[in-house]
Protein backbone atom coordinates (compact mmCIF):
# COMPACT_ATOMS: atom_id res chain seq x y z
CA UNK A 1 126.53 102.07 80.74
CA UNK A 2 123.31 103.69 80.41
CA UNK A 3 121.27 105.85 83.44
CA UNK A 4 118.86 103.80 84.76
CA UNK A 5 115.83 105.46 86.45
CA UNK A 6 114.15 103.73 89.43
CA UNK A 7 110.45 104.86 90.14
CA UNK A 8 109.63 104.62 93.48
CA UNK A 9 106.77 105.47 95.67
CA UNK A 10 107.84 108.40 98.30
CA UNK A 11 107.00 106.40 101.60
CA UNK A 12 110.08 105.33 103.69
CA UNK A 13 109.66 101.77 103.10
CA UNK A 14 109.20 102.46 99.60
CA UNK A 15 112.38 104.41 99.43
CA UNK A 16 114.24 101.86 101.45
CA UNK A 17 113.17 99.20 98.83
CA UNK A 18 114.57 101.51 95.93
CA UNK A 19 117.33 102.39 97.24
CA UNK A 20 118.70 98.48 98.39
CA UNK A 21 118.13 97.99 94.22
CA UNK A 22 120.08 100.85 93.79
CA UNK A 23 122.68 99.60 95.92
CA UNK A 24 122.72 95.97 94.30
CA UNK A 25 123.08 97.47 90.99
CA UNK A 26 126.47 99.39 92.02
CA UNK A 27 127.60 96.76 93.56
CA UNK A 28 127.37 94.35 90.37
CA UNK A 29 128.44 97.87 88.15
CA UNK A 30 129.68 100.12 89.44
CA UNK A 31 129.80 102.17 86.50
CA UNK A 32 126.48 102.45 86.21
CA UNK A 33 124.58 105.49 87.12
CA UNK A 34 121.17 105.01 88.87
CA UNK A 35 118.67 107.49 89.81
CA UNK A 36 114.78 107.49 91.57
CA UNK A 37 112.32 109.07 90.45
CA UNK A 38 109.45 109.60 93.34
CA UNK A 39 105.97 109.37 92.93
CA UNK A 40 102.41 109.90 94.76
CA UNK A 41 99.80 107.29 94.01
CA UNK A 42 96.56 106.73 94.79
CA UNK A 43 96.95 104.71 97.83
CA UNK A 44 99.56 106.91 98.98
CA UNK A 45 96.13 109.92 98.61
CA UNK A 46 93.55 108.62 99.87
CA UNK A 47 94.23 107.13 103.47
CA UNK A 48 90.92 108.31 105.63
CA UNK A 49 89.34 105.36 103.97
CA UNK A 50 89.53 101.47 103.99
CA UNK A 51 91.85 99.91 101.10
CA UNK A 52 88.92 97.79 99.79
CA UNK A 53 86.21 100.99 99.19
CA UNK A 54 88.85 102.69 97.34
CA UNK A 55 89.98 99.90 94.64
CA UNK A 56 92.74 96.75 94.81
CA UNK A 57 93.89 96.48 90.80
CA UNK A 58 96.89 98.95 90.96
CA UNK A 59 96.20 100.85 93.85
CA UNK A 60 99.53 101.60 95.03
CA UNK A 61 101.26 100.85 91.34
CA UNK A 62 99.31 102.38 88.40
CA UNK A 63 101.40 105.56 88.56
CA UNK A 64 104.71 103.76 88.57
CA UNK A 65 103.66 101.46 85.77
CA UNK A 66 102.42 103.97 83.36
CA UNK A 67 105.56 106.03 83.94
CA UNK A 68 107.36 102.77 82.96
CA UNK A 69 105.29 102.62 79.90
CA UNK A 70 105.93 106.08 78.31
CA UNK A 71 109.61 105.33 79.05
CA UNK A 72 110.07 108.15 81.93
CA UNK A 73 111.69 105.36 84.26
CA UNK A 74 113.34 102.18 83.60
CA UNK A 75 112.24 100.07 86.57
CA UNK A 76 109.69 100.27 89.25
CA UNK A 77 110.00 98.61 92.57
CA UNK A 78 107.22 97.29 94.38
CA UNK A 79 106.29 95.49 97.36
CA UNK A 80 105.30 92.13 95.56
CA UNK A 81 102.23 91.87 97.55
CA UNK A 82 100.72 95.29 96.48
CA UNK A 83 101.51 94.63 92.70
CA UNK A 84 98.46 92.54 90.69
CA UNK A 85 98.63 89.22 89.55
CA UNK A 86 98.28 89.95 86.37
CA UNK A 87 101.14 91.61 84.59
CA UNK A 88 100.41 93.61 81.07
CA UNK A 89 101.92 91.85 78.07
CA UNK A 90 104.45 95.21 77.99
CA UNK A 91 106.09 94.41 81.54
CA UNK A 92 108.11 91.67 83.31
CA UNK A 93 109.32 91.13 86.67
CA UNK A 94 113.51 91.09 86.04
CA UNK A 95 113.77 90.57 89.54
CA UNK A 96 112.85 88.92 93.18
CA UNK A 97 115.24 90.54 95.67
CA UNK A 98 115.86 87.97 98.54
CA UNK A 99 112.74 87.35 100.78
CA UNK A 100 112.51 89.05 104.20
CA UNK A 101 110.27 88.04 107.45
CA UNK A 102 107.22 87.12 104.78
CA UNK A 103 104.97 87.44 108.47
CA UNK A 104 102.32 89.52 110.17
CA UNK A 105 103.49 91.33 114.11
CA UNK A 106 101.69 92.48 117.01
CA UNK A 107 102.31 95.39 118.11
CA UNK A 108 101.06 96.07 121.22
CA UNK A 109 101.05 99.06 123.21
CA UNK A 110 100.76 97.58 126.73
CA UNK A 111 103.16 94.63 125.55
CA UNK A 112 100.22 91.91 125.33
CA UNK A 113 100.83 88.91 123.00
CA UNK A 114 97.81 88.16 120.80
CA UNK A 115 96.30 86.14 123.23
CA UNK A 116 96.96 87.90 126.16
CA UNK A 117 94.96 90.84 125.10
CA UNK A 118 91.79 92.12 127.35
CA UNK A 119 88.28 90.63 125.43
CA UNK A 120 87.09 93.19 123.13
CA UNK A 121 90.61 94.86 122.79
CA UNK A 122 90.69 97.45 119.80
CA UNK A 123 93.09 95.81 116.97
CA UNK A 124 94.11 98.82 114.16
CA UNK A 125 94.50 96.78 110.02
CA UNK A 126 93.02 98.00 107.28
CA UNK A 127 93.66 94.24 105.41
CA UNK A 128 90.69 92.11 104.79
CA UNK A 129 92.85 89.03 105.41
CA UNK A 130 94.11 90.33 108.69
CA UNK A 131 91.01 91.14 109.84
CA UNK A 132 89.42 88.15 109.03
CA UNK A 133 92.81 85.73 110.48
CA UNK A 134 92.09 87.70 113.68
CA UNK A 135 88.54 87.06 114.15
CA UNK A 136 89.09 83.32 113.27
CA UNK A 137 91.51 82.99 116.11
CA UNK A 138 89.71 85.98 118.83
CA UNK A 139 86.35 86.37 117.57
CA UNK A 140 85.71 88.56 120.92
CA UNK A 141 87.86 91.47 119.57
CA UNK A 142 86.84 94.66 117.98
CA UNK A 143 88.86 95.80 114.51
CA UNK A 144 89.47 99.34 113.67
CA UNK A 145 90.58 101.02 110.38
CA UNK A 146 94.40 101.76 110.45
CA UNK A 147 95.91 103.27 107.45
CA UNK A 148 99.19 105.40 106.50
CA UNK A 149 102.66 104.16 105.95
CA UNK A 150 104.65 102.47 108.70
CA UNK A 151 106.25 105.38 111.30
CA UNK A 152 102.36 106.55 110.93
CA UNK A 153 101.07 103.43 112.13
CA UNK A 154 103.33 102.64 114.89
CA UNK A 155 103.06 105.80 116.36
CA UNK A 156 99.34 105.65 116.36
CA UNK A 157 99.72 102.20 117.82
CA UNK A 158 102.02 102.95 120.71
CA UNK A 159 100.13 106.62 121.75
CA UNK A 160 98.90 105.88 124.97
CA UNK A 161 95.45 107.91 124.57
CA UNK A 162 95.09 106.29 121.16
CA UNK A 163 91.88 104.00 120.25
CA UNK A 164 94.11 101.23 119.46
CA UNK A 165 95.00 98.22 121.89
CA UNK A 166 97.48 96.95 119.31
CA UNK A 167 98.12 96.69 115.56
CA UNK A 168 98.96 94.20 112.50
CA UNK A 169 102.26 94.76 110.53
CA UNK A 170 104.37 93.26 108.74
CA UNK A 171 107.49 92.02 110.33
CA UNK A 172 109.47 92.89 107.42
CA UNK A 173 108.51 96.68 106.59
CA UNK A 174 109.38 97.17 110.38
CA UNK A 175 112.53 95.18 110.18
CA UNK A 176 113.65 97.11 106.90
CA UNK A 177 113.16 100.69 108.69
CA UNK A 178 114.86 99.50 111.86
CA UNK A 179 111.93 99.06 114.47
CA UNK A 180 111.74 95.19 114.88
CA UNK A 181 111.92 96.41 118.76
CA UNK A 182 108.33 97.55 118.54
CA UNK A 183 107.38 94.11 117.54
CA UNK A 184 105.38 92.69 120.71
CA UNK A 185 104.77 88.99 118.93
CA UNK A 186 105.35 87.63 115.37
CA UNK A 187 102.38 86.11 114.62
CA UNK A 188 102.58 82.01 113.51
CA UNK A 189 101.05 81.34 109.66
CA UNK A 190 99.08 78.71 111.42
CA UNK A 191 97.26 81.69 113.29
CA UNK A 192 97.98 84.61 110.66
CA UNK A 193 98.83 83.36 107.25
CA UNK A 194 100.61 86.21 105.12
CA UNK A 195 99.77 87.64 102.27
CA UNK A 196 100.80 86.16 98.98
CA UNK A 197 104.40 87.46 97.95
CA UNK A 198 104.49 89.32 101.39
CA UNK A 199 108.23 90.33 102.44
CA UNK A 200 109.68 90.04 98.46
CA UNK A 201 110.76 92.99 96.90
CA UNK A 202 110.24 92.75 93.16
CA UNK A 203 111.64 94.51 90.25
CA UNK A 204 109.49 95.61 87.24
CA UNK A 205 111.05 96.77 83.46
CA UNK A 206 110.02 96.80 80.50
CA UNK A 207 109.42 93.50 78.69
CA UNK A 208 111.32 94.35 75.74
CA UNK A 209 114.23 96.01 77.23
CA UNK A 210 117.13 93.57 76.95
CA UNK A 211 119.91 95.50 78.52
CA UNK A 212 118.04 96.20 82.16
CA UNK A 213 116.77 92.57 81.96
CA UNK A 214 120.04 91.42 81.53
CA UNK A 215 121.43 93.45 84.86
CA UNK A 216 118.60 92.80 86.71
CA UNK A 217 119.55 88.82 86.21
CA UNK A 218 122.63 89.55 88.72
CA UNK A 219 119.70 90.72 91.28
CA UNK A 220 117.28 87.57 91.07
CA UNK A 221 116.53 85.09 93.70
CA UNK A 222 115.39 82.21 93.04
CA UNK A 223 114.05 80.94 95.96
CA UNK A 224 111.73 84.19 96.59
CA UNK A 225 110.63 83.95 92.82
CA UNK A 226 109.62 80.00 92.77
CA UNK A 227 107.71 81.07 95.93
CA UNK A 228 106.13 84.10 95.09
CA UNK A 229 105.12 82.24 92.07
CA UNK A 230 103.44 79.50 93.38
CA UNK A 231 101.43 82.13 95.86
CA UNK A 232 100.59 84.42 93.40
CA UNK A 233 99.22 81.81 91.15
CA UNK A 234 97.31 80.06 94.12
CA UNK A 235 95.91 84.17 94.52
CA UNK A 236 95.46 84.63 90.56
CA UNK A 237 93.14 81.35 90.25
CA UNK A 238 90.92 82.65 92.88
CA UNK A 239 90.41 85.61 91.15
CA UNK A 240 90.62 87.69 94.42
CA UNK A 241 93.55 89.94 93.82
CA UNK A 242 94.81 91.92 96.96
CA UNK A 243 91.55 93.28 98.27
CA UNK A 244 90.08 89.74 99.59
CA UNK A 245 91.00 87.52 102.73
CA UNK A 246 93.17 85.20 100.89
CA UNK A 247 96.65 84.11 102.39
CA UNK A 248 99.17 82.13 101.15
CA UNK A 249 102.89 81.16 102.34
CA UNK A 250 105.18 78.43 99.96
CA UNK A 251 108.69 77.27 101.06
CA UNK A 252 111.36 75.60 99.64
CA UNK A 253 113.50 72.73 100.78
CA UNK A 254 115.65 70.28 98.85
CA UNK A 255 113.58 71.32 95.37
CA UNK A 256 110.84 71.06 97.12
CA UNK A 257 108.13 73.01 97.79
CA UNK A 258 105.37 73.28 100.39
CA UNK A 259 102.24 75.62 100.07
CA UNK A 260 99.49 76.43 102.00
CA UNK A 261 96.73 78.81 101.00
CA UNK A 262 93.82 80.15 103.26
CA UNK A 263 90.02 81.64 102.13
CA UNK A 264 88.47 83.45 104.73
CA UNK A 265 84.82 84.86 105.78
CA UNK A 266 85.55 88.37 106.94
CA UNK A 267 83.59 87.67 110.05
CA UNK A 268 86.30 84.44 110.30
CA UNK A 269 83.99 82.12 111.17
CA UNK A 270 84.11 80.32 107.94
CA UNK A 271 87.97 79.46 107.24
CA UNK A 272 89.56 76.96 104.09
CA UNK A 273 92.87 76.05 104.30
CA UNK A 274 94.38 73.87 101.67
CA UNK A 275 98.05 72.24 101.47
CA UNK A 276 100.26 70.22 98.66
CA UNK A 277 103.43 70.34 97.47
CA UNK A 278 105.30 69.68 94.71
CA UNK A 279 108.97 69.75 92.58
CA UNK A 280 110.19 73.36 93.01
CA UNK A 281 109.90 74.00 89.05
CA UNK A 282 106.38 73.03 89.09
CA UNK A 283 105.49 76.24 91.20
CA UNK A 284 102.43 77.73 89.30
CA UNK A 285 100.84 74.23 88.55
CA UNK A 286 101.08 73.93 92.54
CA UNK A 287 99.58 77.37 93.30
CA UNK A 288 96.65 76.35 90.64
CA UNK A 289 95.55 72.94 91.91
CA UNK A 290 95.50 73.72 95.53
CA UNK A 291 93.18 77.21 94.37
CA UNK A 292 91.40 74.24 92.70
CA UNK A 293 90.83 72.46 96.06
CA UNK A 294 89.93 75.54 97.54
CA UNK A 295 87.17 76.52 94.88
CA UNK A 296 86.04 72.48 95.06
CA UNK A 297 85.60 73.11 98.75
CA UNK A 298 83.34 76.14 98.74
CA UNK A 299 85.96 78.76 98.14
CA UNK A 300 84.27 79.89 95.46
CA UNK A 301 80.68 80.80 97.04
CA UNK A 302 82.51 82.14 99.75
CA UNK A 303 84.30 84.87 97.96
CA UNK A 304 81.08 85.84 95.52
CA UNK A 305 79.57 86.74 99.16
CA UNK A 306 82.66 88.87 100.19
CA UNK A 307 82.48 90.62 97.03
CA UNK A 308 78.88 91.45 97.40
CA UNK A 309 79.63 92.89 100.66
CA UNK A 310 82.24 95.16 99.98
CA UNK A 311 81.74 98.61 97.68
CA UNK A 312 81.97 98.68 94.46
């Protein structure tokens, strides 16, 4: 079998992710020889300012996919939630590893669940939807910019002379890299709806290359891919990508499945949530009509004001 090459971005969770593909593909062929390839991008650069000022399309994946391109890798792994709804024409995703904890944790340094913190407590995210979740459920609290990769931002939000109260993560970063002790609360979708596609690792190749699609197939879950796929299409109708307060969690039960989606004000004062379901092979058409709802109901003015708000 041939080498394959796995680009990967250079932050521990980004490694961990890599490296768990890695180990899937020995363990379905052993034979095969695997490699990463590490890489720096943008989002990885830039971290003293706010995700949204700095772009959404490709922010932390426009490296690895134009490596992918010009053939220097063979796969890229991404954090499903980071990677844009749209996918060129020259790429496919080959595989969904298994979902993780798809939710959003306190962490709080003085051990205070969400509501238990003082009025006006300090809460570190640098995610629109996060921010806006938060003010929709404790308008009273003040929201600070909180960037770098996970060990950065727990340690900031557990130093004790630190301007942070607590912090949002997600559950399953801090799971993967072995700190779900920090976790103070996991917060309910019904008070912090995740992102869409949040906890699914997904695999990206080249659309024409046969042979890795074919051992990627051994990798593929279909649960996390029906779901992601209804989210992503509920996100991809809005036309909001990852820079926007949009949420959106699907499950699946006896070929069912249940989605809810959530538009936000980033002030949270103004909040649409919409909810359907539908046959588990119908997953896009799901994501689409209840986006559909959500634009009948406003959705749409709503996120032309965010847009004006935010830098261009």
């Amino acid at each position: 079998m041939k080498t394959l090459r796995i680009g990967t971005r250079r932050s521990a969770l980004a490694l961990w992710q890599a490296q768990r593909v890695r180990e899937l593909l020995l363990a379905h062929y052993p034979a095969l020889s695997v490699e990463l390839v590490h890489f720096t991008t943008r989002g990885d650069r830039v971290l003293d300012r706010p995700l949204p000022e700095i772009g959404g399309k490709g922010l932390f994946t426009a490296e690895l996919e134009r490596a992918l391109h010009q053939g220097h890798i063979d796969l890229a792994v991404h954090s499903l939630k980071d990677l844009p709804t749209e996918t060129p024409p020259a790429f496919t995703l080959g595989a969904f590893l298994p979902r993780a904890n798809p939710l959003d944790a306190l962490v709080s340094r003085g051990g205070q669940s969400l509501d238990a913190l003082p009025h006006g407590a300090t809460v570190g995210t640098s995610s629109l939807r996060r921010r806006a979740q938060l003010l929709a459920h404790r308008p009273d609290l003040r929201l600070a910019l909180l960037r770098g990769n996970v060990d950065t931002r727990l340690r900031k939000a557990l130093d004790p002379n630190g301007p942070y109260d607590a912090v949002i993560l997600a559950v399953a970063g801090l799971e993967r890299l072995g700190h779900a002790d920090a976790i103070t609360e996991p917060l309910s979708p019904q008070v912090m709806m995740p992102a869409p596609a949040q906890g699914v690792v997904a695999v990206q190749c080249r659309a024409d290359d046969a042979e890795t699609l074919r051992l990627l197939a051994a990798l593929d879950d279909r649960v996390a891919r029906l779901t992601a796929r209804a989210e992503r299409a509920f996100l991809r109708r809005l036309e909001a990508g990852c820079r926007l307060p949009v949420a959106a969690y699907a499950t699946l039960s006896d070929e069912r499945l249940y989605l809810r989606g959530r538009v936000s004000s980033l002030d949270g004062a103004q909040t649409i949530t919409v909810a359907g379901e539908a046959n588990a092979d119908d997953a896009v058409a799901l994501g689409v009509q209840l986006a559909e709802e959500a634009l009948a109901r406003g959705a749409d003015a709503l996120l032309a004001a965010i847009r004006e708000e935010l830098p261009r």
